[in-house]
C-alpha atoms as a PDB file:
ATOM      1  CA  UNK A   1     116.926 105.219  84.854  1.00  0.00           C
ATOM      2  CA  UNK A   2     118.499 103.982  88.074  1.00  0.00           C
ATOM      3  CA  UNK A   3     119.156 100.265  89.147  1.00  0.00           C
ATOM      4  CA  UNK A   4     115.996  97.900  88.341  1.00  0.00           C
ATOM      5  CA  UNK A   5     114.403 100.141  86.106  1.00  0.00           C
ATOM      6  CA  UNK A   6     113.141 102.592  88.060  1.00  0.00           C
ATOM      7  CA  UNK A   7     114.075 106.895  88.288  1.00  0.00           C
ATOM      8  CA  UNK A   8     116.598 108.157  90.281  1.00  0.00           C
ATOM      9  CA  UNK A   9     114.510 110.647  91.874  1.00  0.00           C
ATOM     10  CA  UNK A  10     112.315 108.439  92.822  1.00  0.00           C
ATOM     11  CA  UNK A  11     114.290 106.253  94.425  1.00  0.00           C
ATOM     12  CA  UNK A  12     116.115 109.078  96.352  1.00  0.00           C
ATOM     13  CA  UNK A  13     112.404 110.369  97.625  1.00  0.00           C
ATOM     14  CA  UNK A  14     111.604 106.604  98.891  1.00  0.00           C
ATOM     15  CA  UNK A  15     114.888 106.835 100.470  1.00  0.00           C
ATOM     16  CA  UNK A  16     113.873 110.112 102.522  1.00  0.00           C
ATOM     17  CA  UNK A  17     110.682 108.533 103.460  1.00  0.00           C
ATOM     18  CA  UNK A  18     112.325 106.021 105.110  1.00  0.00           C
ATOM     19  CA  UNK A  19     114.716 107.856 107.171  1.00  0.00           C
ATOM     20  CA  UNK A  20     112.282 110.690 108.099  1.00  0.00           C
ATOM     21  CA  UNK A  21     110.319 107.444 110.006  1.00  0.00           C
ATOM     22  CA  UNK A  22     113.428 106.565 111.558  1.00  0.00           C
ATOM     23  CA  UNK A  23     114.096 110.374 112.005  1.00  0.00           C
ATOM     24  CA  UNK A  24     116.919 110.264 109.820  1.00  0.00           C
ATOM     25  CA  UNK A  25     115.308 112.337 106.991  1.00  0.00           C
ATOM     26  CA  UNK A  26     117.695 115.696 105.676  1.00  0.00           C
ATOM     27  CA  UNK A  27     117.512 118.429 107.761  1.00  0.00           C
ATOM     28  CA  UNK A  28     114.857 120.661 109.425  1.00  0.00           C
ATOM     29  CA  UNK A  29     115.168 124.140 110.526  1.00  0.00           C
ATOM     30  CA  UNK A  30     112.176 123.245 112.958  1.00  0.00           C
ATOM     31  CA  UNK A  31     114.039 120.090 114.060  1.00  0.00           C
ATOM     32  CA  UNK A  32     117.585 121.151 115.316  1.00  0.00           C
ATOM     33  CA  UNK A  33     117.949 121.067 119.044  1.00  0.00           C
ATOM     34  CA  UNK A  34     116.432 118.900 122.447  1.00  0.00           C
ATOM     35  CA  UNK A  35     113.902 116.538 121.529  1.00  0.00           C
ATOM     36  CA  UNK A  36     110.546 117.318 122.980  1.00  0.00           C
ATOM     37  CA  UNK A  37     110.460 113.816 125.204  1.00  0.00           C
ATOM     38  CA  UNK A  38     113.716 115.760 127.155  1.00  0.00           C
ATOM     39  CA  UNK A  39     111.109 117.338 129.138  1.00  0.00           C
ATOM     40  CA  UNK A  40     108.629 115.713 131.760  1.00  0.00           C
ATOM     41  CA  UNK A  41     104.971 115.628 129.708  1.00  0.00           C
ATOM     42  CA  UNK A  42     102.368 118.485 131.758  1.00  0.00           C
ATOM     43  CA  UNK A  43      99.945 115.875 132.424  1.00  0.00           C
ATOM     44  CA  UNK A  44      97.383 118.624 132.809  1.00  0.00           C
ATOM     45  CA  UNK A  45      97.637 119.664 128.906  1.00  0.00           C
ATOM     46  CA  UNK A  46      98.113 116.261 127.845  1.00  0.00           C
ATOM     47  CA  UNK A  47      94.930 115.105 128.906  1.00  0.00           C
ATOM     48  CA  UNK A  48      93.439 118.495 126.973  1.00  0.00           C
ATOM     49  CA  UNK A  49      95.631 116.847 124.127  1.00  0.00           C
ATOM     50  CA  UNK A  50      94.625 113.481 124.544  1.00  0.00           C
ATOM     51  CA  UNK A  51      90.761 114.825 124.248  1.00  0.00           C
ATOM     52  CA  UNK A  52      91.988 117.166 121.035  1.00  0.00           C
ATOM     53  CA  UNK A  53      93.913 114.033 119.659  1.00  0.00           C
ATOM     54  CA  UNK A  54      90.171 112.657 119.392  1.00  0.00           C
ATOM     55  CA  UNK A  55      87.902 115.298 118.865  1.00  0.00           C
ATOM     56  CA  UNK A  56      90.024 116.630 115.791  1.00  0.00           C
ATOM     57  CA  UNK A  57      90.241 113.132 114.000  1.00  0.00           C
ATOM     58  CA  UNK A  58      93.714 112.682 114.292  1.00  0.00           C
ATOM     59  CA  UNK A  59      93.249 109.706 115.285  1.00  0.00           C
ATOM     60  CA  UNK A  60      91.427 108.741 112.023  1.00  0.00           C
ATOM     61  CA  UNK A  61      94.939 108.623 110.302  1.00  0.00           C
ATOM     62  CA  UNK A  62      97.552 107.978 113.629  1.00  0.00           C
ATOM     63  CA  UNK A  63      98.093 105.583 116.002  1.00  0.00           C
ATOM     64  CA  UNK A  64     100.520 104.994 118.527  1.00  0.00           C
ATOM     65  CA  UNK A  65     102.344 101.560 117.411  1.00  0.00           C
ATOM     66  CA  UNK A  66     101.603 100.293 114.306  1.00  0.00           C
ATOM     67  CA  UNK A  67     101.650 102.316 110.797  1.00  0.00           C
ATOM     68  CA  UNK A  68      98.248 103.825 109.715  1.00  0.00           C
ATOM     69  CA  UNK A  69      96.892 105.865 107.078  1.00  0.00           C
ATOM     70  CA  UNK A  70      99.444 108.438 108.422  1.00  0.00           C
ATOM     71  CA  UNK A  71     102.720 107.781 110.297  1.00  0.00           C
ATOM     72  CA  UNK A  72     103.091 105.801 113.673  1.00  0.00           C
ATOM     73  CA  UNK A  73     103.346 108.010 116.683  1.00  0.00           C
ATOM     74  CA  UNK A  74     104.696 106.401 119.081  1.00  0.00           C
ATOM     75  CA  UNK A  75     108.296 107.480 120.065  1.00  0.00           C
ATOM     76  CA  UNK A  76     107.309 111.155 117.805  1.00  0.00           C
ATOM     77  CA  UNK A  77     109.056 112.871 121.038  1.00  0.00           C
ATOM     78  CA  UNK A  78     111.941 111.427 120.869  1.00  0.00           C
ATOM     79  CA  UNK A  79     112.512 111.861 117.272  1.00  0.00           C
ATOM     80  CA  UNK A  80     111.223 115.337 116.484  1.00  0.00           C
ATOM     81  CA  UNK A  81     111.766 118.619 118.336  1.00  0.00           C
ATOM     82  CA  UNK A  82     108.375 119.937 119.635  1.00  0.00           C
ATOM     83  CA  UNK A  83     109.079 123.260 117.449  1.00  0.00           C
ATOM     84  CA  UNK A  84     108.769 121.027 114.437  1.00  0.00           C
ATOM     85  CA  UNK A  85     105.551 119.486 115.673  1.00  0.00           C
ATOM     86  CA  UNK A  86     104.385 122.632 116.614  1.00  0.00           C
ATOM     87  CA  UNK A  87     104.885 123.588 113.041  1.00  0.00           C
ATOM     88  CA  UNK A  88     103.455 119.946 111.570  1.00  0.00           C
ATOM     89  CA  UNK A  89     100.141 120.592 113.675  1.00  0.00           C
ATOM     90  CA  UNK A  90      99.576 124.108 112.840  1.00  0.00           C
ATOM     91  CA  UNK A  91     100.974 124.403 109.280  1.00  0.00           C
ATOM     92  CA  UNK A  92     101.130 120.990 107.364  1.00  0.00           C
ATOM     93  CA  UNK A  93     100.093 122.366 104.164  1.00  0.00           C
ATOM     94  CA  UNK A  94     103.315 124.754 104.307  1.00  0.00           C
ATOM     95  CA  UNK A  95     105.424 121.676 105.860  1.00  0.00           C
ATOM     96  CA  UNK A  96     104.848 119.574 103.115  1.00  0.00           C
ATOM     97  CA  UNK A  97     106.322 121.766 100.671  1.00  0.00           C
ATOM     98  CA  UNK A  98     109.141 123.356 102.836  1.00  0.00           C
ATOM     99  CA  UNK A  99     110.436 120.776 105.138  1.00  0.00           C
ATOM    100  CA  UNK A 100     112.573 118.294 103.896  1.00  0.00           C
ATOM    101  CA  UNK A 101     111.283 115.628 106.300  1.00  0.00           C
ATOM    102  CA  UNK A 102     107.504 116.320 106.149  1.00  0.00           C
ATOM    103  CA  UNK A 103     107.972 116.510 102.440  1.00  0.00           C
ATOM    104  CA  UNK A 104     109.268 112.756 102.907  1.00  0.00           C
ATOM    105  CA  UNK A 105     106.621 111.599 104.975  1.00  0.00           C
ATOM    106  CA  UNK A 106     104.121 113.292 102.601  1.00  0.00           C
ATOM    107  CA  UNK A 107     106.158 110.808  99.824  1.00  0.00           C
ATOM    108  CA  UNK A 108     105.733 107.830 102.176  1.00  0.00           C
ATOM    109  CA  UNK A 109     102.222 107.821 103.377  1.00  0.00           C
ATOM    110  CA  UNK A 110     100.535 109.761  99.856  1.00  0.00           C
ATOM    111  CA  UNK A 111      98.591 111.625 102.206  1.00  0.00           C
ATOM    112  CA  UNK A 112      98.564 115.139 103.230  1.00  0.00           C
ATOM    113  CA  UNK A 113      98.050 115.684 106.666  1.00  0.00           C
ATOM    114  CA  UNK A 114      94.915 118.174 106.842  1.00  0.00           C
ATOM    115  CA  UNK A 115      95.122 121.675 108.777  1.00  0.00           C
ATOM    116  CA  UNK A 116      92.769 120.988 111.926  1.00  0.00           C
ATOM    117  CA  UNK A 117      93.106 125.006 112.789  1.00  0.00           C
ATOM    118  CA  UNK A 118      93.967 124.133 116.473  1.00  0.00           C
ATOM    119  CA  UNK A 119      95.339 127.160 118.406  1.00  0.00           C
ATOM    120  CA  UNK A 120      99.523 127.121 119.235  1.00  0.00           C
ATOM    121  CA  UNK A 121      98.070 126.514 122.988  1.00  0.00           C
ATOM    122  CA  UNK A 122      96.003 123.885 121.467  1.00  0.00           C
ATOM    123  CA  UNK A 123      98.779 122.251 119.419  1.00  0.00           C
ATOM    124  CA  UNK A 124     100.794 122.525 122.513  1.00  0.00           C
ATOM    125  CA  UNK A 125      98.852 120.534 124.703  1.00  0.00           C
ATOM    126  CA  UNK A 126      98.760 117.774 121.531  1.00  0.00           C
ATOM    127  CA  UNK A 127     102.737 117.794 121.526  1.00  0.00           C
ATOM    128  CA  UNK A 128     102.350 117.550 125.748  1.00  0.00           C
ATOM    129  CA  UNK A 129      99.981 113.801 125.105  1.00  0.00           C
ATOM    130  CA  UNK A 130     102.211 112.789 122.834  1.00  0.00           C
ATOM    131  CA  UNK A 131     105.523 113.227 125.057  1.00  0.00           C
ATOM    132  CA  UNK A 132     102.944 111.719 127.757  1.00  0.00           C
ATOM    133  CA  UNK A 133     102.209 108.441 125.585  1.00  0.00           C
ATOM    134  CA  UNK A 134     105.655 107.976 125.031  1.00  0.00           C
ATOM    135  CA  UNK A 135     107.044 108.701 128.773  1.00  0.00           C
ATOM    136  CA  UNK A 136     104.296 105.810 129.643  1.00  0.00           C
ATOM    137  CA  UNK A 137     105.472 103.527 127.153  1.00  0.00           C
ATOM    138  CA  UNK A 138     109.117 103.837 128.592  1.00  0.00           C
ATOM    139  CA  UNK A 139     108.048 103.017 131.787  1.00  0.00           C
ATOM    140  CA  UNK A 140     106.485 100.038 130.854  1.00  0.00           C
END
């Protein structure tokens, strides 16, 4: 039993929860390298995005902002590479089990983030409204 009571491994999986919000989780092999908000959003897929964000339900569980059912999304771009987004998006049932910091946020929010079966294009143009979103919130 560690401090208060509780299990070590428990403790140590609320730990990684709370860095892999703060993008401090262990690491990725999808998440080494530029962050996807290093590149100017293509405004043209990010409204495509913006209209997949919507029409897929995504935004049943995220918001941009405040803490949902599923994690906040605002500043994603700057904390994720958009390889492992790409990945997130178009394999979260595989994520969950082999990345280390989906596998956290799976242990924070108790909800698994459902396969939508969007297209890499698709998932693409979701990454390029999310970099969008947060290059609009930096120049407020």
């Amino acid at each position: 039993m560690g401090c208060g009571g509780s299990k070590p491994e428990a403790n140590d999986q609320a730990n990684a929860a709370t860095h892999a919000s703060s993008g401090t989780a262990s690491v990725s092999k999808f998440d080494g390298g530029p962050r996807a908000a290093e590149t100017p959003a293509n405004e043209a897929l990010a409204e495509q995005g913006e209209k997949l964000f919507q029409t897929k339900g995504c935004s049943a569980c995220h918001t941009f902002g405040k803490r949902g059912a599923g994690p906040d999304l605002s500043g994603v771009t700057m904390r994720r590479t958009a390889q492992w987004m790409e990945n997130q998006i178009l394999h979260p049932d595989v994520m969950v089990k082999e990345d280390p910091i989906s596998h956290a946020l799976f242990g924070e929010f108790a909800l698994q983030m459902p396969n939508q079966g969007l297209t890499p294009e698709e998932a693409r143009s979701v990454i390029e409204y999310f970099k969008h979103q947060d290059q609009e919130k930096d120049e407020d």
